[in-house]
PDB file of N, CA and C in Angstrom:
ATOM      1  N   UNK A   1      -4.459  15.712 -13.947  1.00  0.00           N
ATOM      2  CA  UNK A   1      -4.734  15.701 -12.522  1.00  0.00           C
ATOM      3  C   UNK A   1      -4.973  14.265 -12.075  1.00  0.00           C
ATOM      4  N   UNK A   2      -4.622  14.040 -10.817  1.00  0.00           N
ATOM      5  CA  UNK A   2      -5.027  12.446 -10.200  1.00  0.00           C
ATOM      6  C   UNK A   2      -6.292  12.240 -10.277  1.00  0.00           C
ATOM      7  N   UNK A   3      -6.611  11.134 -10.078  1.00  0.00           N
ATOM      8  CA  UNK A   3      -8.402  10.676 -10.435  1.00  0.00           C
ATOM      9  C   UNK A   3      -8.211   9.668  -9.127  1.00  0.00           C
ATOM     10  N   UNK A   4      -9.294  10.166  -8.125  1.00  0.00           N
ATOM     11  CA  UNK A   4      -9.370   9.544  -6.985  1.00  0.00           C
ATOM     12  C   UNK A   4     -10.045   8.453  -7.361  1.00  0.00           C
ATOM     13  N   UNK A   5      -9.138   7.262  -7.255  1.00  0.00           N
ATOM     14  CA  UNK A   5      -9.813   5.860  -7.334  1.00  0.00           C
ATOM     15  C   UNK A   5      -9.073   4.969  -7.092  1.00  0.00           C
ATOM     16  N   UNK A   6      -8.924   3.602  -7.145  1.00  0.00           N
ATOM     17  CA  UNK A   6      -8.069   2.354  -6.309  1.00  0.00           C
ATOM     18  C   UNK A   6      -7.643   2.165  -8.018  1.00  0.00           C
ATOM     19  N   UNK A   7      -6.949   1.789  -7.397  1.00  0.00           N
ATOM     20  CA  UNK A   7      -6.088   1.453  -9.490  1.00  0.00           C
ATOM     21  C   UNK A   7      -5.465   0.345  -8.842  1.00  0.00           C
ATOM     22  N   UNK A   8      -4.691  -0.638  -9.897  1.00  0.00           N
ATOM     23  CA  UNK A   8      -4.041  -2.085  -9.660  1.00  0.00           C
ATOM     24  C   UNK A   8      -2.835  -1.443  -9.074  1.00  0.00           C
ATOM     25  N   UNK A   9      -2.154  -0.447  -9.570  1.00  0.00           N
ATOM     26  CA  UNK A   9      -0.635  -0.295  -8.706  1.00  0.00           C
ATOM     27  C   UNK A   9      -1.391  -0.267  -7.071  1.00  0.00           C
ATOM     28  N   UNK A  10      -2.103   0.667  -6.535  1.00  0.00           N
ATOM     29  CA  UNK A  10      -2.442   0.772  -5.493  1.00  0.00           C
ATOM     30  C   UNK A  10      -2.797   0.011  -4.641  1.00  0.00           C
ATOM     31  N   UNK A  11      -3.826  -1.415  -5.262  1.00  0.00           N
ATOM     32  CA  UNK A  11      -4.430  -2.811  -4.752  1.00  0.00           C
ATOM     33  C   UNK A  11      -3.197  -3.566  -4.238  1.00  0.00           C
ATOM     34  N   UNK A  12      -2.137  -3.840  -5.265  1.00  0.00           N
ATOM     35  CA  UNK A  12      -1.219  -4.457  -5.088  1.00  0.00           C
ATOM     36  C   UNK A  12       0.247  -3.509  -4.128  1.00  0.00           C
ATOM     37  N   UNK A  13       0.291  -2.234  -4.261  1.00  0.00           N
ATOM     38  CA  UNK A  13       0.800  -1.834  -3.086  1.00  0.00           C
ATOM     39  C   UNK A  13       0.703  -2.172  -1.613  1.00  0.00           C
ATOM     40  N   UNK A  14      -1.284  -1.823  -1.702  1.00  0.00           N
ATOM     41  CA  UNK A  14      -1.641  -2.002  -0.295  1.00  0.00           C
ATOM     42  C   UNK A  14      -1.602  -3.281   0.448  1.00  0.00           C
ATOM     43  N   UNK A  15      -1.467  -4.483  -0.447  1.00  0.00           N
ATOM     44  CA  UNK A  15      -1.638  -6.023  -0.212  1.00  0.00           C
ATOM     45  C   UNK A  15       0.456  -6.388   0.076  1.00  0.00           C
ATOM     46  N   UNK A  16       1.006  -5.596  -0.483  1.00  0.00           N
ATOM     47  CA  UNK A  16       2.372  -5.965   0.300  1.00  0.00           C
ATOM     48  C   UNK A  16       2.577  -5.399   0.940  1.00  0.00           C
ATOM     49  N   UNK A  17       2.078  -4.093   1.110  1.00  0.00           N
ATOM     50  CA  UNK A  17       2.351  -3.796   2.830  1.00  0.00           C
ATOM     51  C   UNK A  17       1.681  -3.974   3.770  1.00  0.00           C
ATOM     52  N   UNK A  18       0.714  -4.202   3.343  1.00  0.00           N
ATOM     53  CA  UNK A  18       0.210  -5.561   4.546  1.00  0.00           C
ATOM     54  C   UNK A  18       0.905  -6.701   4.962  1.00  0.00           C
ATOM     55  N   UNK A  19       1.333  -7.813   3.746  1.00  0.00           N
ATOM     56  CA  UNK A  19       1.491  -8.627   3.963  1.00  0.00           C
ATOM     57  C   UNK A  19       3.339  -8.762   5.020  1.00  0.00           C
ATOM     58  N   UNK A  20       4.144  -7.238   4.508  1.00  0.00           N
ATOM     59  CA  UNK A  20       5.181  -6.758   5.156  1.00  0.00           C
ATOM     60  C   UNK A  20       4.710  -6.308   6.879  1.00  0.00           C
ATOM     61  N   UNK A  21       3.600  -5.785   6.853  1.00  0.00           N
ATOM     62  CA  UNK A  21       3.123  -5.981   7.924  1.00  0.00           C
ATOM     63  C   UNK A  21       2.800  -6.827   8.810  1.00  0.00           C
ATOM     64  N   UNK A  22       2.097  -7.789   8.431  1.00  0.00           N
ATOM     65  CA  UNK A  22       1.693  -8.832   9.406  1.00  0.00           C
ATOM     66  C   UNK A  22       3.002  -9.584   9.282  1.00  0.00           C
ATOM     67  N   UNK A  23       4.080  -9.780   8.600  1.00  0.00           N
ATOM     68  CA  UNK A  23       5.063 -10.541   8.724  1.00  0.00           C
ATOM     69  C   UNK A  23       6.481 -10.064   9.572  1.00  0.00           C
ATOM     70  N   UNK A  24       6.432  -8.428   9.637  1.00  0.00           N
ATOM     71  CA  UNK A  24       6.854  -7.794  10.926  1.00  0.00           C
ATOM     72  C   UNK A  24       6.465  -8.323  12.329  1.00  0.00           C
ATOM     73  N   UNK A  25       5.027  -8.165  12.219  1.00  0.00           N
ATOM     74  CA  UNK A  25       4.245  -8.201  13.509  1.00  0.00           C
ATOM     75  C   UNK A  25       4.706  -9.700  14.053  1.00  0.00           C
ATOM     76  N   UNK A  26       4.773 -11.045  13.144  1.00  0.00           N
ATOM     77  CA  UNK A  26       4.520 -12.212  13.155  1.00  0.00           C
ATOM     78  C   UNK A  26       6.458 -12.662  13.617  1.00  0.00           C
ATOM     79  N   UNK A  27       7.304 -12.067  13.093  1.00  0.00           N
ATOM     80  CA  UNK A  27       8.779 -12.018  13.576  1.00  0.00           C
ATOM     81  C   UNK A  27       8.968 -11.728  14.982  1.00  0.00           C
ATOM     82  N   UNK A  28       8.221 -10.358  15.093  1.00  0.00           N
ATOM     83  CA  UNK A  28       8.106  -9.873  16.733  1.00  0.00           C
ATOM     84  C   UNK A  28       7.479 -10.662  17.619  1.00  0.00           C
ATOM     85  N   UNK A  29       6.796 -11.031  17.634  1.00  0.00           N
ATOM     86  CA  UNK A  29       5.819 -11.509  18.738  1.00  0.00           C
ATOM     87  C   UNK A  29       5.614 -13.106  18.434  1.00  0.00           C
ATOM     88  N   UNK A  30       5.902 -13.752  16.982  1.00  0.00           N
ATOM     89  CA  UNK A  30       5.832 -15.080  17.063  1.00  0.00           C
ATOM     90  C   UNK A  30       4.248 -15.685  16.962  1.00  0.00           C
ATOM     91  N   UNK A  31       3.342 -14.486  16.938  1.00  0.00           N
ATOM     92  CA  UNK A  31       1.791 -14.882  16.307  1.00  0.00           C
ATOM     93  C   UNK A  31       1.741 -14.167  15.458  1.00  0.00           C
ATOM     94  N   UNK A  32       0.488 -14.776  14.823  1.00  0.00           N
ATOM     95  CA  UNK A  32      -0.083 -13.812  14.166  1.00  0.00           C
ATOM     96  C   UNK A  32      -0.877 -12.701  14.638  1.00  0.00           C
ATOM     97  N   UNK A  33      -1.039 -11.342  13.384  1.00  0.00           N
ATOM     98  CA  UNK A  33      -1.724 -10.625  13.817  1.00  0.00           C
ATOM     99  C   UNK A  33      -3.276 -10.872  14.413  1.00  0.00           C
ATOM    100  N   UNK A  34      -3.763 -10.437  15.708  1.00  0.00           N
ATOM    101  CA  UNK A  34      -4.882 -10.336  16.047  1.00  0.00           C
ATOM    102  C   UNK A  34      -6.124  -9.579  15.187  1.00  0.00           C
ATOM    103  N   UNK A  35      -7.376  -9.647  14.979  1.00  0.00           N
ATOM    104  CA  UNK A  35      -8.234  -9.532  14.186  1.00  0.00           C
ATOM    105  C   UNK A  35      -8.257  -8.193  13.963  1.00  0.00           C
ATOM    106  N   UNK A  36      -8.134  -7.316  14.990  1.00  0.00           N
ATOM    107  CA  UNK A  36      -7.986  -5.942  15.208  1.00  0.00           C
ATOM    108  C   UNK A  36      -7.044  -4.981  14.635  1.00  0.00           C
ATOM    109  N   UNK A  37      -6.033  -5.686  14.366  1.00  0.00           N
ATOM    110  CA  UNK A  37      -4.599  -5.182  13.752  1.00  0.00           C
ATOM    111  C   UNK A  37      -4.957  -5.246  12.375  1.00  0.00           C
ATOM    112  N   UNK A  38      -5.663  -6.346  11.825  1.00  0.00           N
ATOM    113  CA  UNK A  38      -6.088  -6.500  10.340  1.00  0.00           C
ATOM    114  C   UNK A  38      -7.009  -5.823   9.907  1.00  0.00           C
ATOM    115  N   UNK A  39      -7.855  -5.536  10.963  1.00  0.00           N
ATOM    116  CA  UNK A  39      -8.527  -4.382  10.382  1.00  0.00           C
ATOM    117  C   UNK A  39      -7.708  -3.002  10.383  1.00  0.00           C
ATOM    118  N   UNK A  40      -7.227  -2.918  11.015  1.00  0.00           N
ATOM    119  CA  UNK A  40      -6.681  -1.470  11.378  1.00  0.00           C
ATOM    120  C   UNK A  40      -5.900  -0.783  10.443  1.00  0.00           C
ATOM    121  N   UNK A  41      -4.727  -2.087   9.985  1.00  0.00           N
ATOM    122  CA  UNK A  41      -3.418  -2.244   9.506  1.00  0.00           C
ATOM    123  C   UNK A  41      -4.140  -1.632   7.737  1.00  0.00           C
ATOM    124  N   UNK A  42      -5.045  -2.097   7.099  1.00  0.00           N
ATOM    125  CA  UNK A  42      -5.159  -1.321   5.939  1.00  0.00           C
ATOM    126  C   UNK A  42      -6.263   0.221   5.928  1.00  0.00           C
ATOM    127  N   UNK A  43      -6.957   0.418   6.816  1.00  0.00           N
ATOM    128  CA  UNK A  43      -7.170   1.405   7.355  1.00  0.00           C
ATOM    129  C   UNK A  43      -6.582   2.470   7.577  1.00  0.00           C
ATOM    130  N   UNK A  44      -4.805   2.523   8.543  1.00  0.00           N
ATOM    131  CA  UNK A  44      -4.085   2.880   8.178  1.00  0.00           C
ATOM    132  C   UNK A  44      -2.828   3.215   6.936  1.00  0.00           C
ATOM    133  N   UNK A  45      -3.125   2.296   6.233  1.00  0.00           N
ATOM    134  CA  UNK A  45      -2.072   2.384   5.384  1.00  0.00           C
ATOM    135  C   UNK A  45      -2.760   2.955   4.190  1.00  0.00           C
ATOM    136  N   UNK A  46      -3.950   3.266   3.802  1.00  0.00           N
ATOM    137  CA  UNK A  46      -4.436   3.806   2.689  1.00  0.00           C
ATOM    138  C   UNK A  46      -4.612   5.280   2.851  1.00  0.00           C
ATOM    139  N   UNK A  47      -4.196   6.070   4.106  1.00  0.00           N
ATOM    140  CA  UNK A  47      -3.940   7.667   3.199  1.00  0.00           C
ATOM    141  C   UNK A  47      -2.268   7.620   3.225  1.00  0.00           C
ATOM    142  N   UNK A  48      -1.313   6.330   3.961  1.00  0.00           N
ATOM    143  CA  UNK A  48      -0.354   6.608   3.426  1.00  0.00           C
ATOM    144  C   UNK A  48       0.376   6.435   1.910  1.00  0.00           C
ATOM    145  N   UNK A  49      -0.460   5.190   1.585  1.00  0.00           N
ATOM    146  CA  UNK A  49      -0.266   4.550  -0.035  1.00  0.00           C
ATOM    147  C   UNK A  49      -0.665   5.536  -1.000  1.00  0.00           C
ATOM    148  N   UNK A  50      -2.055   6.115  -0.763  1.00  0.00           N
ATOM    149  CA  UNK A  50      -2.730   6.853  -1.491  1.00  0.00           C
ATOM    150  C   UNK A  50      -1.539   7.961  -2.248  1.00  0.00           C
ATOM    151  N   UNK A  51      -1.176   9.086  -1.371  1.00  0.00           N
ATOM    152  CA  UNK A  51      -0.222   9.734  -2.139  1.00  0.00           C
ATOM    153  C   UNK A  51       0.891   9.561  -2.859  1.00  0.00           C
ATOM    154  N   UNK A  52       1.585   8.368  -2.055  1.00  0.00           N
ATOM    155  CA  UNK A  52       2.524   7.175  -2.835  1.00  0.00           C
ATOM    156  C   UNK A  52       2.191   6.830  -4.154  1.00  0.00           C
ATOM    157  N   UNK A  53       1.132   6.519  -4.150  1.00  0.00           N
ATOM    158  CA  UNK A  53       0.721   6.116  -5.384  1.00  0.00           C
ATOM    159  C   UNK A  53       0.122   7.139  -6.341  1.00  0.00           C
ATOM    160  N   UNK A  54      -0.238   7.968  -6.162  1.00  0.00           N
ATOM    161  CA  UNK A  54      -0.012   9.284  -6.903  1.00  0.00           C
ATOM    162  C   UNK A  54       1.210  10.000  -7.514  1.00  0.00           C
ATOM    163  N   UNK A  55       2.021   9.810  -6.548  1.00  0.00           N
ATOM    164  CA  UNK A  55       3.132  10.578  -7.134  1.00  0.00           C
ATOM    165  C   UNK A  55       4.051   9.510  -7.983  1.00  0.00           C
ATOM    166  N   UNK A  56       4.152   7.768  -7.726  1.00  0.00           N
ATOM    167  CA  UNK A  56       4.603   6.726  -9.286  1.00  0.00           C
ATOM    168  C   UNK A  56       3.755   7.625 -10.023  1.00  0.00           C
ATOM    169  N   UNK A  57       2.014   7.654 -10.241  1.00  0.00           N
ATOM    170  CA  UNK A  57       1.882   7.884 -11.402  1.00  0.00           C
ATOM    171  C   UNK A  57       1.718   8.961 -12.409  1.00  0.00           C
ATOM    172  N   UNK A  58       2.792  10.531 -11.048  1.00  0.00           N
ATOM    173  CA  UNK A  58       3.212  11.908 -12.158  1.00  0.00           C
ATOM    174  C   UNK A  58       4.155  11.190 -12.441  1.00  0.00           C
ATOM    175  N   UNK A  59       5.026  10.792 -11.852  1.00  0.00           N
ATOM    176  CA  UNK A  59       6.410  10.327 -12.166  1.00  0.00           C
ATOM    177  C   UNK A  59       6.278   9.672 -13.306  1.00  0.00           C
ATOM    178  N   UNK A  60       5.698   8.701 -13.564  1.00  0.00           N
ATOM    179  CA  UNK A  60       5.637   7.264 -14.807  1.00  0.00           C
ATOM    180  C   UNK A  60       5.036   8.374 -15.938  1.00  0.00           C
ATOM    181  N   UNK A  61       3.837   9.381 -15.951  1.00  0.00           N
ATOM    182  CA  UNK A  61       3.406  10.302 -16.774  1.00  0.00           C
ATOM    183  C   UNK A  61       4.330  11.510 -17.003  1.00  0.00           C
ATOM    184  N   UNK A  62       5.388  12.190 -16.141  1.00  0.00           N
ATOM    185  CA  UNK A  62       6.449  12.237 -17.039  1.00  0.00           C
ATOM    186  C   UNK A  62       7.403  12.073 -17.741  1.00  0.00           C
ATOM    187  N   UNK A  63       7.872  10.462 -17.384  1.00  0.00           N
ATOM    188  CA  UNK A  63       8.666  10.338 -18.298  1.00  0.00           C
ATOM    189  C   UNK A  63       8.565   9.576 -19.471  1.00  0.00           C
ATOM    190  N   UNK A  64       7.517   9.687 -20.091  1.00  0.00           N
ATOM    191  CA  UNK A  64       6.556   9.462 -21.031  1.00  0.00           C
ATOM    192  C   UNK A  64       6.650   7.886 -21.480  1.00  0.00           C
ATOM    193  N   UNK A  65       6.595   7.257 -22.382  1.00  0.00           N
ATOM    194  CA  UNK A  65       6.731   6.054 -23.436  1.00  0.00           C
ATOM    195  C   UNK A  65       8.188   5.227 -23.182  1.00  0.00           C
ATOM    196  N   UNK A  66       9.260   6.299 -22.902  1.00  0.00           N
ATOM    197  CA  UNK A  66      10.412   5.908 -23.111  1.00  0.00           C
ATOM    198  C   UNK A  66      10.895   3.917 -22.401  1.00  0.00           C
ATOM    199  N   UNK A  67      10.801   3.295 -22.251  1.00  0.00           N
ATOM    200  CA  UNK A  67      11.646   2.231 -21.812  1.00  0.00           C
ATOM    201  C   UNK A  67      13.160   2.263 -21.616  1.00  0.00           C
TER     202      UNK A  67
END
């Protein structure tokens, strides 16, 4: 079963889609994100990562050892 907790795949998920984020935002509009967006922006994105990142790690746990 999943074990609700922040694991390194997840840290480092959530930190490039951020950083895909604010570099969207920063193409569009030519600033940077406002303080508000940075808060917001991983706020939002952690119940979307969350299951994301659950399901790499049935996936990686079934297909066992192999390389």
């Amino acid at each position: 079963m999943f074990r609700e907790k922040f694991s390194t795949a997840l840290i480092v998920m959530w930190l490039a889609a951020g950083a895909v984020f604010g570099g969207i935002w920063y193409l569009a509009t030519g600033h940077l994100p406002p303080l508000w967006v940075r808060i917001a922006a991983p706020i939002v994105l952690l119940p979307i990562l969350t299951p994301l990142e659950a399901a790499l790690a049935r996936r990686n746990r079934h297909r066992g050892t192999v390389s």
